[in-house]
Protein backbone atom coordinates (compact mmCIF):
# COMPACT_ATOMS: atom_id res chain seq x y z
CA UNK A 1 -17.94 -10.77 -2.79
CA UNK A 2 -20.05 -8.13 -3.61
CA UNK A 3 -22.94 -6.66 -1.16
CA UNK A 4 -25.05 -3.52 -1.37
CA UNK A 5 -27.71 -1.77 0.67
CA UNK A 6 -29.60 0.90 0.58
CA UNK A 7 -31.64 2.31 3.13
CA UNK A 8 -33.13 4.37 6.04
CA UNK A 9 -30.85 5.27 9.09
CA UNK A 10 -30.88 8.15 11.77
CA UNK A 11 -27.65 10.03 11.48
CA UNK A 12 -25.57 11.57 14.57
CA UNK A 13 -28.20 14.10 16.18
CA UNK A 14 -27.60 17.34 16.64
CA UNK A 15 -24.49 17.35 18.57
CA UNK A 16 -24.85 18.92 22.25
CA UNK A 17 -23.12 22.69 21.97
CA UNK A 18 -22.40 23.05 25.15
CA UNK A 19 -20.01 20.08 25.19
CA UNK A 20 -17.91 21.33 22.54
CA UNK A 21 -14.55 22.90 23.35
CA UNK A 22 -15.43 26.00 21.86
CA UNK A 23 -16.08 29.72 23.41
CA UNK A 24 -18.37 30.75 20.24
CA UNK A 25 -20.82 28.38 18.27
CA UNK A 26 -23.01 29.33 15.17
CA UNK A 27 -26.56 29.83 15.79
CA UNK A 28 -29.40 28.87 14.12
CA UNK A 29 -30.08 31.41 11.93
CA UNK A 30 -27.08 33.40 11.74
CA UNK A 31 -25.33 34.41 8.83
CA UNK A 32 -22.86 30.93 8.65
CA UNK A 33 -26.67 28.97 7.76
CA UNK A 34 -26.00 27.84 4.54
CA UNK A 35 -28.04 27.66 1.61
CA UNK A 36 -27.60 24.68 -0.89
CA UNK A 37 -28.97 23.79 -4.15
CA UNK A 38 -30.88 20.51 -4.22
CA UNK A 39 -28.55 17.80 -5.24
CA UNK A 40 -29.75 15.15 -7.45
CA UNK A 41 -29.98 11.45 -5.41
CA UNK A 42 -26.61 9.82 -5.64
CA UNK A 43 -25.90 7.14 -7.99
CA UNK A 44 -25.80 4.09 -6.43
CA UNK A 45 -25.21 2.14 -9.88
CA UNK A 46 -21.94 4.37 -10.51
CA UNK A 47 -20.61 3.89 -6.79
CA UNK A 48 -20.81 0.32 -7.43
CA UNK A 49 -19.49 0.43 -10.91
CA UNK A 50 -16.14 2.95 -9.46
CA UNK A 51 -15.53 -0.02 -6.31
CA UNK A 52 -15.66 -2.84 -8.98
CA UNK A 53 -13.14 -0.81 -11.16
CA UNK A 54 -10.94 -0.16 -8.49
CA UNK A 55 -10.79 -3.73 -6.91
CA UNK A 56 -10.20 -4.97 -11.15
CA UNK A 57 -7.41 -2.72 -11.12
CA UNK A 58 -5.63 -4.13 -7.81
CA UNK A 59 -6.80 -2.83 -4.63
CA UNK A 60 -8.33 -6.12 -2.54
CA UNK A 61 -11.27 -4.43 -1.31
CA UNK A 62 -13.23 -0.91 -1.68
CA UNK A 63 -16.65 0.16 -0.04
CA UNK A 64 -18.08 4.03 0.07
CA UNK A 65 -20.84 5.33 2.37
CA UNK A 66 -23.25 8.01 1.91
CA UNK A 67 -24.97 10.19 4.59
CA UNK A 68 -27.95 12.41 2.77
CA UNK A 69 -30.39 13.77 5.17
CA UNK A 70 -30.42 10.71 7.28
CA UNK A 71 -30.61 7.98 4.39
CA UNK A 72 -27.89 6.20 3.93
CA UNK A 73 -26.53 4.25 1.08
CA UNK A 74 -23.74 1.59 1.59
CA UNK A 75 -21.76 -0.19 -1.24
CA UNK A 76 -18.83 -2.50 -1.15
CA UNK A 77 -16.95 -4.59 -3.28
CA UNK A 78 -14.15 -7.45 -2.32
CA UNK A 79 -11.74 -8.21 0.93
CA UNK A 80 -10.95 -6.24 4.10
CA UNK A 81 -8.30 -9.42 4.41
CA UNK A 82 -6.93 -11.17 2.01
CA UNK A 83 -5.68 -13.96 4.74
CA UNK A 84 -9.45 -15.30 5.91
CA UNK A 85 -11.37 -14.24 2.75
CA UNK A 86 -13.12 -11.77 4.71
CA UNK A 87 -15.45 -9.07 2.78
CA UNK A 88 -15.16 -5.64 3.26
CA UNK A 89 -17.33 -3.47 4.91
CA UNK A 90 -18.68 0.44 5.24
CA UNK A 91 -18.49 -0.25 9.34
CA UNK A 92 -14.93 -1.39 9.42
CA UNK A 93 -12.10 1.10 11.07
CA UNK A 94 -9.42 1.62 8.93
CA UNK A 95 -6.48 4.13 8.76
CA UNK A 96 -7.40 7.88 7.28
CA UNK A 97 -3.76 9.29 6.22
CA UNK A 98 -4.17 12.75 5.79
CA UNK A 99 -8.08 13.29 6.32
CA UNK A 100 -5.95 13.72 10.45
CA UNK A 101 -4.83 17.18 8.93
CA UNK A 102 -8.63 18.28 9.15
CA UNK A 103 -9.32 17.27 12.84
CA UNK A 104 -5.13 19.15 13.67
CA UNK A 105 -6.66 22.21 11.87
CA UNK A 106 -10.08 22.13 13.74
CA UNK A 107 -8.19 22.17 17.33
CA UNK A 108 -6.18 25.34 16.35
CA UNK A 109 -9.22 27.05 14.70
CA UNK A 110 -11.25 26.45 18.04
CA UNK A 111 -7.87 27.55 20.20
CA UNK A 112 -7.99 30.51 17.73
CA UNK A 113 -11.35 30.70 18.91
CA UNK A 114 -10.16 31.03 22.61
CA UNK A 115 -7.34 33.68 21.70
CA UNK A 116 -5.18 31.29 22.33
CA UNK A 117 -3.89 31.98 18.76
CA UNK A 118 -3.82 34.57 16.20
CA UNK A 119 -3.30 32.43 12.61
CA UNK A 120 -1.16 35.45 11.18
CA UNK A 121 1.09 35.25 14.04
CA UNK A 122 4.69 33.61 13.14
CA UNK A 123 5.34 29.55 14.40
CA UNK A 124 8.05 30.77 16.05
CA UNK A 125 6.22 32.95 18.51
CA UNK A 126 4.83 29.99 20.19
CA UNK A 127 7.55 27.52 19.16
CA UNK A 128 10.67 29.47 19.72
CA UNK A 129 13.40 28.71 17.31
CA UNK A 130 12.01 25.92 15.86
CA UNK A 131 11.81 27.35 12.11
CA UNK A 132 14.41 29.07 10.29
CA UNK A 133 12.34 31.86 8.86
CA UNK A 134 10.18 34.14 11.27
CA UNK A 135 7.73 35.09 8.69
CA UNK A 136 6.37 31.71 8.31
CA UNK A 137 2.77 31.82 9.75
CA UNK A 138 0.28 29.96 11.13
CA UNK A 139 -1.80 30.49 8.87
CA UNK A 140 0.95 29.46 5.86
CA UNK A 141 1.01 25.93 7.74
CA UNK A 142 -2.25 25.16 7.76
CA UNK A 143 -2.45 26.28 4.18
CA UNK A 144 0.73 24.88 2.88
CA UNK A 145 1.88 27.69 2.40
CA UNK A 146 5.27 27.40 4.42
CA UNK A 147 7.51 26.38 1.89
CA UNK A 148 8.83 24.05 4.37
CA UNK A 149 10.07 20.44 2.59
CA UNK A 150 8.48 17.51 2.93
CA UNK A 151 10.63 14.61 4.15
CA UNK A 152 8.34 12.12 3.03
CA UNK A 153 9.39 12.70 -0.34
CA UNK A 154 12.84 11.29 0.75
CA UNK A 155 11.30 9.40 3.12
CA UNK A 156 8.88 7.31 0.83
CA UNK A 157 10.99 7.59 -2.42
CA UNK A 158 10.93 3.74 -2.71
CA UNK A 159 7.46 2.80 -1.21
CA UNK A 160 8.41 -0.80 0.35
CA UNK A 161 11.87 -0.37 1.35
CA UNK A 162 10.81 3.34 3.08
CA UNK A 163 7.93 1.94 4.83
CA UNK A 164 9.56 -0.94 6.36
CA UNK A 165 12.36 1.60 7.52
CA UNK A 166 10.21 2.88 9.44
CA UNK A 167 7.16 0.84 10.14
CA UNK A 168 7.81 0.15 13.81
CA UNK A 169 10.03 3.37 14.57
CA UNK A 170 9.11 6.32 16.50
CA UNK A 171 9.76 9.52 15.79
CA UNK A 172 10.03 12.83 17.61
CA UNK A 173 8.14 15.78 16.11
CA UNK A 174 11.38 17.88 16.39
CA UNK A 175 12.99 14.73 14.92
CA UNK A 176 10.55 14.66 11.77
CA UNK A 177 10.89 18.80 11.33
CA UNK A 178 14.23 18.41 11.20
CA UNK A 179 14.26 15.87 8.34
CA UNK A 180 12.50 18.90 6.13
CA UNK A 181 15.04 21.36 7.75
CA UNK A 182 17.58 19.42 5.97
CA UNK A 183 16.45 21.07 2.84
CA UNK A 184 15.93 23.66 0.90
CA UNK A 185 12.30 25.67 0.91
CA UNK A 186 10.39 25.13 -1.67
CA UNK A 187 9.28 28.73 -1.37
CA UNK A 188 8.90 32.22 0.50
CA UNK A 189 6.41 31.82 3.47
CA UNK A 190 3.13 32.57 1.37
CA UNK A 191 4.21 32.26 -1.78
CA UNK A 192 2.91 29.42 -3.14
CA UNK A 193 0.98 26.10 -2.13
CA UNK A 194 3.36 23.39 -2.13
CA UNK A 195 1.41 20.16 -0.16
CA UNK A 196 3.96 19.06 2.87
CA UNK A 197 3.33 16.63 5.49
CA UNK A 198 5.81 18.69 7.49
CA UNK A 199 3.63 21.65 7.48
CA UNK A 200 1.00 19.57 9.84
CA UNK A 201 3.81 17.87 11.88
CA UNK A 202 4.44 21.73 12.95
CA UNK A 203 0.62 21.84 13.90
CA UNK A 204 0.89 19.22 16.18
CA UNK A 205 3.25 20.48 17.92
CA UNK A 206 1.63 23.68 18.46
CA UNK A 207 -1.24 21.98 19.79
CA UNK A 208 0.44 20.35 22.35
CA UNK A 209 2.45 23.27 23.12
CA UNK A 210 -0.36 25.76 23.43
CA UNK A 211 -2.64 22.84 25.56
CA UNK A 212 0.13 21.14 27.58
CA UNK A 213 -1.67 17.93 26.89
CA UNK A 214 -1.02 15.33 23.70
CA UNK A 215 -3.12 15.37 20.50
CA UNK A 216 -4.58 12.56 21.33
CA UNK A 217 -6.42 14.02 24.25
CA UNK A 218 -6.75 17.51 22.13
CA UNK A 219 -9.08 15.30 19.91
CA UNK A 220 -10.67 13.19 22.42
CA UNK A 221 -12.09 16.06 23.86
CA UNK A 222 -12.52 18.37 21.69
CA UNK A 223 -14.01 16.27 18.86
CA UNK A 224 -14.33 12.80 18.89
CA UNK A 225 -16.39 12.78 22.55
CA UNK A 226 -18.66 15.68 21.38
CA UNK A 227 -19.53 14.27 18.34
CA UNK A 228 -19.74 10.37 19.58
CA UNK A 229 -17.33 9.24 17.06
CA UNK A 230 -16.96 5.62 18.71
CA UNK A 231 -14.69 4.35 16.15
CA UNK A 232 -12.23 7.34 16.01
CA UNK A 233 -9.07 6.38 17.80
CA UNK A 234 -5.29 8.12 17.69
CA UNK A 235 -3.11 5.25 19.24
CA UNK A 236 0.03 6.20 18.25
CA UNK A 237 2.42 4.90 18.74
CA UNK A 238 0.51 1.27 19.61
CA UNK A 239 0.53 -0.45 15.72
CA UNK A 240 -2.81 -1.92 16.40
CA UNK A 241 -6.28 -1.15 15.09
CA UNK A 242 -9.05 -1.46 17.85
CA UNK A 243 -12.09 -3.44 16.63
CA UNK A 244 -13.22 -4.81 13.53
CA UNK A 245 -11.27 -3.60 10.61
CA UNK A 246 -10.09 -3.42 6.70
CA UNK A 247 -6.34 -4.62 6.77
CA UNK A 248 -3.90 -2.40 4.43
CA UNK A 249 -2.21 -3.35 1.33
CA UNK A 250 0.88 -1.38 -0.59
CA UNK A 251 1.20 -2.20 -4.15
CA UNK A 252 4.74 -2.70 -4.35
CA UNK A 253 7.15 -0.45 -6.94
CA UNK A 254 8.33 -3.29 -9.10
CA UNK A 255 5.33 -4.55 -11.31
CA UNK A 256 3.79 -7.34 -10.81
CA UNK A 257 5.13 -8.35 -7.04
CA UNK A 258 2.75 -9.34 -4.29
CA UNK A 259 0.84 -6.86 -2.08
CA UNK A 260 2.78 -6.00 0.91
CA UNK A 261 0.19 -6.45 4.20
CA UNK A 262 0.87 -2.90 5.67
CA UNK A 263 -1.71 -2.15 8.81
CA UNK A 264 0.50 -2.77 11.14
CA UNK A 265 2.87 -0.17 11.92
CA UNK A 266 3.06 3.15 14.60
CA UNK A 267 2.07 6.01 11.65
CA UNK A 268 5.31 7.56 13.69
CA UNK A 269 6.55 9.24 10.59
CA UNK A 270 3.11 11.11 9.98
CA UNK A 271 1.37 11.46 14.03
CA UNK A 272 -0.84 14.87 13.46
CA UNK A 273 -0.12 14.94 9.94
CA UNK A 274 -2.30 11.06 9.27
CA UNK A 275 -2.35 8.36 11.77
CA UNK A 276 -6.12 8.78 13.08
CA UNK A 277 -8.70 5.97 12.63
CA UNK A 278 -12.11 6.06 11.87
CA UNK A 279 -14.93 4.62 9.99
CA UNK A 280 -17.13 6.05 7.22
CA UNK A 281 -20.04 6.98 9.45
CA UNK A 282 -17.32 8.91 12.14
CA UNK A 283 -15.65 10.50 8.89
CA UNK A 284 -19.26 11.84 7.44
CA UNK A 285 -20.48 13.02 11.17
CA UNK A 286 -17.32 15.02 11.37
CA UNK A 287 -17.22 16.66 8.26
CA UNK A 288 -21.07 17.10 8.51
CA UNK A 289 -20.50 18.75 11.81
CA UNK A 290 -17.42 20.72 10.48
CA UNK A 291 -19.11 22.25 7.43
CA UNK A 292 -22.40 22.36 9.30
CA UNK A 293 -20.61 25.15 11.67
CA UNK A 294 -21.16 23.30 15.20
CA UNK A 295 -16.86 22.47 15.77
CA UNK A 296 -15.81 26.55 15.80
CA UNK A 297 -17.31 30.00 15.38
CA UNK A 298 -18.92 31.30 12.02
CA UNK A 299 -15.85 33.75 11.71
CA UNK A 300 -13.59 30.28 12.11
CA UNK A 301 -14.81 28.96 9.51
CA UNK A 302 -14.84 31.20 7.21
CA UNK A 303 -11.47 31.55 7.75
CA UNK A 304 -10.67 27.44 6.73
CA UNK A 305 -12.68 28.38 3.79
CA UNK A 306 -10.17 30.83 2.66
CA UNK A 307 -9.07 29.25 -0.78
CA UNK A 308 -5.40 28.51 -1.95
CA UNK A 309 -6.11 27.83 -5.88
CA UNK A 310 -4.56 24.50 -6.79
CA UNK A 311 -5.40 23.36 -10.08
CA UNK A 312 -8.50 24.08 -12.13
CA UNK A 313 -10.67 21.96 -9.97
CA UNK A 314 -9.32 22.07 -6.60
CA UNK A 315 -8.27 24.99 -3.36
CA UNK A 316 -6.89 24.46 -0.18
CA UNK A 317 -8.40 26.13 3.27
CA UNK A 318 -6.78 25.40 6.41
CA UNK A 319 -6.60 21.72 6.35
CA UNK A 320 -9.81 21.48 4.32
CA UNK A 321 -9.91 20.73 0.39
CA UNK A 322 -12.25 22.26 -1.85
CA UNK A 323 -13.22 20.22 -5.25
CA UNK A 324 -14.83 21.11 -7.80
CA UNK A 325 -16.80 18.31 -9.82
CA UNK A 326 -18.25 17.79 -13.52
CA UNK A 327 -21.68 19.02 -12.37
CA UNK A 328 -20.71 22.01 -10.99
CA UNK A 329 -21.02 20.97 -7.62
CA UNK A 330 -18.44 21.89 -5.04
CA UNK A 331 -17.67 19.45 -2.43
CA UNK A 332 -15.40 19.67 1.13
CA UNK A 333 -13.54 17.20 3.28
CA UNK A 334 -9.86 15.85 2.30
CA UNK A 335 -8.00 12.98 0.85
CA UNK A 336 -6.36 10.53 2.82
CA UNK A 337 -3.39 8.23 1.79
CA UNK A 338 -1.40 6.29 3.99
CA UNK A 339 0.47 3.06 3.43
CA UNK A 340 -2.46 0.29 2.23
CA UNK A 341 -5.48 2.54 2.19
CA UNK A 342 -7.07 5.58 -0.07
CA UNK A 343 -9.41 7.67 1.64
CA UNK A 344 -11.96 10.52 0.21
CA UNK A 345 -14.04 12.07 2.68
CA UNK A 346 -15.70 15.06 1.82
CA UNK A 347 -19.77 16.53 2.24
CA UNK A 348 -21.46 19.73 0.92
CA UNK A 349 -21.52 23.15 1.33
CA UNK A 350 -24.40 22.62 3.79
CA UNK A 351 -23.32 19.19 5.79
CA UNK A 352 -26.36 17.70 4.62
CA UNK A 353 -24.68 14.84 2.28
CA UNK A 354 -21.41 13.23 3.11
CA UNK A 355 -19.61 10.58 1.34
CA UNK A 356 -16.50 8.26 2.63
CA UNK A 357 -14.72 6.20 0.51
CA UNK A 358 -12.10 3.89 0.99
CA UNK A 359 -10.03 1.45 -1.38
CA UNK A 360 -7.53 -1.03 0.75
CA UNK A 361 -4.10 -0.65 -1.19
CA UNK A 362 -2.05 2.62 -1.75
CA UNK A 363 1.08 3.50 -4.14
CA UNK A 364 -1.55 2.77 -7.32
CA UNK A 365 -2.44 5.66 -8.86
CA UNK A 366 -4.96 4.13 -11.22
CA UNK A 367 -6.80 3.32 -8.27
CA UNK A 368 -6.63 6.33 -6.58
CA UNK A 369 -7.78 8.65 -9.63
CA UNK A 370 -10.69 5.78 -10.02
CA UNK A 371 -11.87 6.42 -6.31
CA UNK A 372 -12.32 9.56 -7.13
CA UNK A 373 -14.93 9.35 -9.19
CA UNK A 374 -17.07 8.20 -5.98
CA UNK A 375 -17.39 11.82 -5.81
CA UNK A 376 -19.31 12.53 -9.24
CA UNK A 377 -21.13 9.45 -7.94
CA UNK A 378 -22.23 10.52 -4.62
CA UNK A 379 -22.78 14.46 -5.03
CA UNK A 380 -23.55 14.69 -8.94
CA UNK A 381 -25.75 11.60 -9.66
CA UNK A 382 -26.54 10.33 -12.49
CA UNK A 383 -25.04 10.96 -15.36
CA UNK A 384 -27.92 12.32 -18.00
CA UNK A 385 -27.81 10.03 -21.44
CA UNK A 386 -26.96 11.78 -24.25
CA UNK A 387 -25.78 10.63 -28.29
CA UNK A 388 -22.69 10.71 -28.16
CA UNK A 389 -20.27 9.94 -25.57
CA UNK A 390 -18.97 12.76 -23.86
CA UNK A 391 -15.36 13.22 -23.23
CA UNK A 392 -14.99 13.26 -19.23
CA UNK A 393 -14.02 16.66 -17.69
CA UNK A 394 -10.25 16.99 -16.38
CA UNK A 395 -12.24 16.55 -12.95
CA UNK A 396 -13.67 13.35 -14.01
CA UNK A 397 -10.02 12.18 -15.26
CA UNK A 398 -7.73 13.34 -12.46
CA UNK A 399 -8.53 13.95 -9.06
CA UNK A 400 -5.10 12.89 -7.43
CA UNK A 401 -2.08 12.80 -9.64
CA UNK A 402 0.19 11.89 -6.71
CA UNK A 403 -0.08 11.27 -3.13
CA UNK A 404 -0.34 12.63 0.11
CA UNK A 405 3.14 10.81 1.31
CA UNK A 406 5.47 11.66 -0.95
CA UNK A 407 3.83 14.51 -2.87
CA UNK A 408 6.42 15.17 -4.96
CA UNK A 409 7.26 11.53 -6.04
CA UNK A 410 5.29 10.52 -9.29
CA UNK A 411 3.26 7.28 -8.95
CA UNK A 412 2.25 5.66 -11.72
């Protein structure tokens, strides 16, 4: 069940400015070109060895792609379906979870772009009324900074039961704000970072207010046409993937109990917040593009690269994570988790190497931490031998200590 390449392919070309939805674009040469440090050539001996660790410890199937200056490594390891035996593989489409809350940000960063927004102005100037607290900011959603609740935590308590709740049901945005409005804040508007689903709910609902059209065409046209992503779809509320792709799987809560097939279903309970679709090559082109400065102005950016400290290893922008890994090496993109499939998608400070990687279960945390360490993988490579074995860095250890559904609910 296991296959791996390695080899030479053209990535996306350069990507045709004037088609992109944008008043202001970085120019060669201007102060947003980024410098990088040489990275070392990614480890394609450690990706394997992370997919065949993962699958041992329950998910059916994991691949991971890499994108470095237009070589590109491929590795996979076990089932996209569990029903025909088939294997998986780094050109299936797949669900991304919360990697959506990247492409959300990017459309109000280039509507910010148009003055269409101001990021420090309150929610409730453009949404009248629809948040208890007029000092809660743009800019605090996109950070998670609100300190609004996130109702997936109630939502997703009991990961089977909560998913078949609401696996065919569609929700409202209004409808899924005022789940969170139900409780308490978790905080003053800028307080603190405290990661809520609800915060990007609210996003999506600025988008379509300031645009008067749906996300779905917000995206369309704004990103996935201008950047060719062919396999980058937002169906919701349809429950089917188009194309070839790598079914889902949710580890049950009770130990032990069968995998519960989970790729069917309308994402209604996340919309803007996680139910896009992609592929690993669409997922490295846009984050290539995004941190390569061709989706919004230089000044844009830099303002999505204005860090939230999480933990010793890891910020949040405006819908963009930061990680730090065991080499030093800072690395940008998100996480994705949405019922049946762990995503990591991230690339480097230049766009020049990106990495997707996907494992096809969710609700295992052992699996997600172990997915992780595609990252040291990918952007570190290898490991230099030493004497002694060296204790791995908290980095190395724990990348994800709980999801993104349910952020507050422990998983182990």
């Amino acid at each position: 069940m296991v296959s791996a390449t390695v080899g030479r392919s053209a990535v996306l070309g350069a990507v045709v400015l004037s088609l992109l939805a944008v008043p202001a674009q970085a120019a060669p040469g201007t102060a947003h070109t980024r410098a990088a440090a040489a990275l070392p050539a990614p480890d394609t001996a450690g990706l394997r060895s992370v997919l065949r660790s993962a699958v041992a410890q329950g998910a059916p199937g994991a691949m991971a792609r890499v994108d470095d200056h237009g070589t590109v490594y491929k590795e996979v390891r076990g089932l996209a379906d569990r029903g025909t035996r088939r294997g998986i593989g780094t050109g299936d489409r797949f669900r991304v979870g919360s990697v959506t809350k990247s492409f959300s940000a990017v459309v109000l960063l280039q509507l910010a772009d148009a003055h269409k927004l101001s990021l420090d102005a309150p929610v409730n100037r453009y949404l009248p009324g629809l948040l208890p607290d007029d000092r809660i900011t743009v800019r605090h959603v996109l950070s998670h900074r609100s300190g609004l609740y996130d109702y997936t935590n109630d939502m997703f308590a009991k990961s089977v039961s909560g998913f078949e709740a609401v696996r065919d049901k569609v929700f409202t945005y209004r409808q899924l704000v005022n789940l969170s409005l139900k409780k308490k804040r978790t905080n003053a508007p800028g307080a603190a970072y405290a990661y809520s689903n609800t915060n990007f709910v609210v996003a999506g609902m600025l988008i379509e207010k300031l645009t008067g059209h749906s996300v779905r065409t917000e995206y369309q046209n704004r990103i996935f046409k201008p950047l060719k992503l062919n396999d980058t779809f937002y169906v919701h509320p349809d429950t089917k993937l188009p194309g070839t792709y790598t079914r889902g799987y949710l580890t049950p809560d009770t130990k032990g109990a069968a995998l519960v097939d989970s790729t069917r279903q309308t994402v209604s309970w996340a919309q803007s917040a996680g139910a896009i679709i992609s592929s690993a090559h669409d997922l490295n082109t846009f984050y290539s593009a995004l941190l390569g400065g061709r989706l919004m102005s230089s000044a844009r950016l830099a303002e999505m690269e204005r860090w939230t400290k999480v933990n010793s290893t890891t910020a949040y922008g405006l819908g963009l994570r930061r990680r730090t890994l065991s080499c030093g090496t800072s690395v940008y993109g998100h996480t994705g988790t949405v019922q049946g499939y762990y995503t990591y998608a991230f690339t480097s400070k230049d766009g020049k190497r990106s990495l997707t990687a996907v494992a096809n279960t969710s609700n295992n945390a052992t699996v997600l931490n172990t997915m992780a360490g595609t990252l040291e993988s990918a952007f570190c490579g290898k490991k230099k031998a030493s004497g002694t074995t060296r204790e791995r860095t908290v980095s190395e250890r724990h990348f994800e200590r709980y999801e993104d559904i349910a952020p507050s609910v422990a998983r182990d």
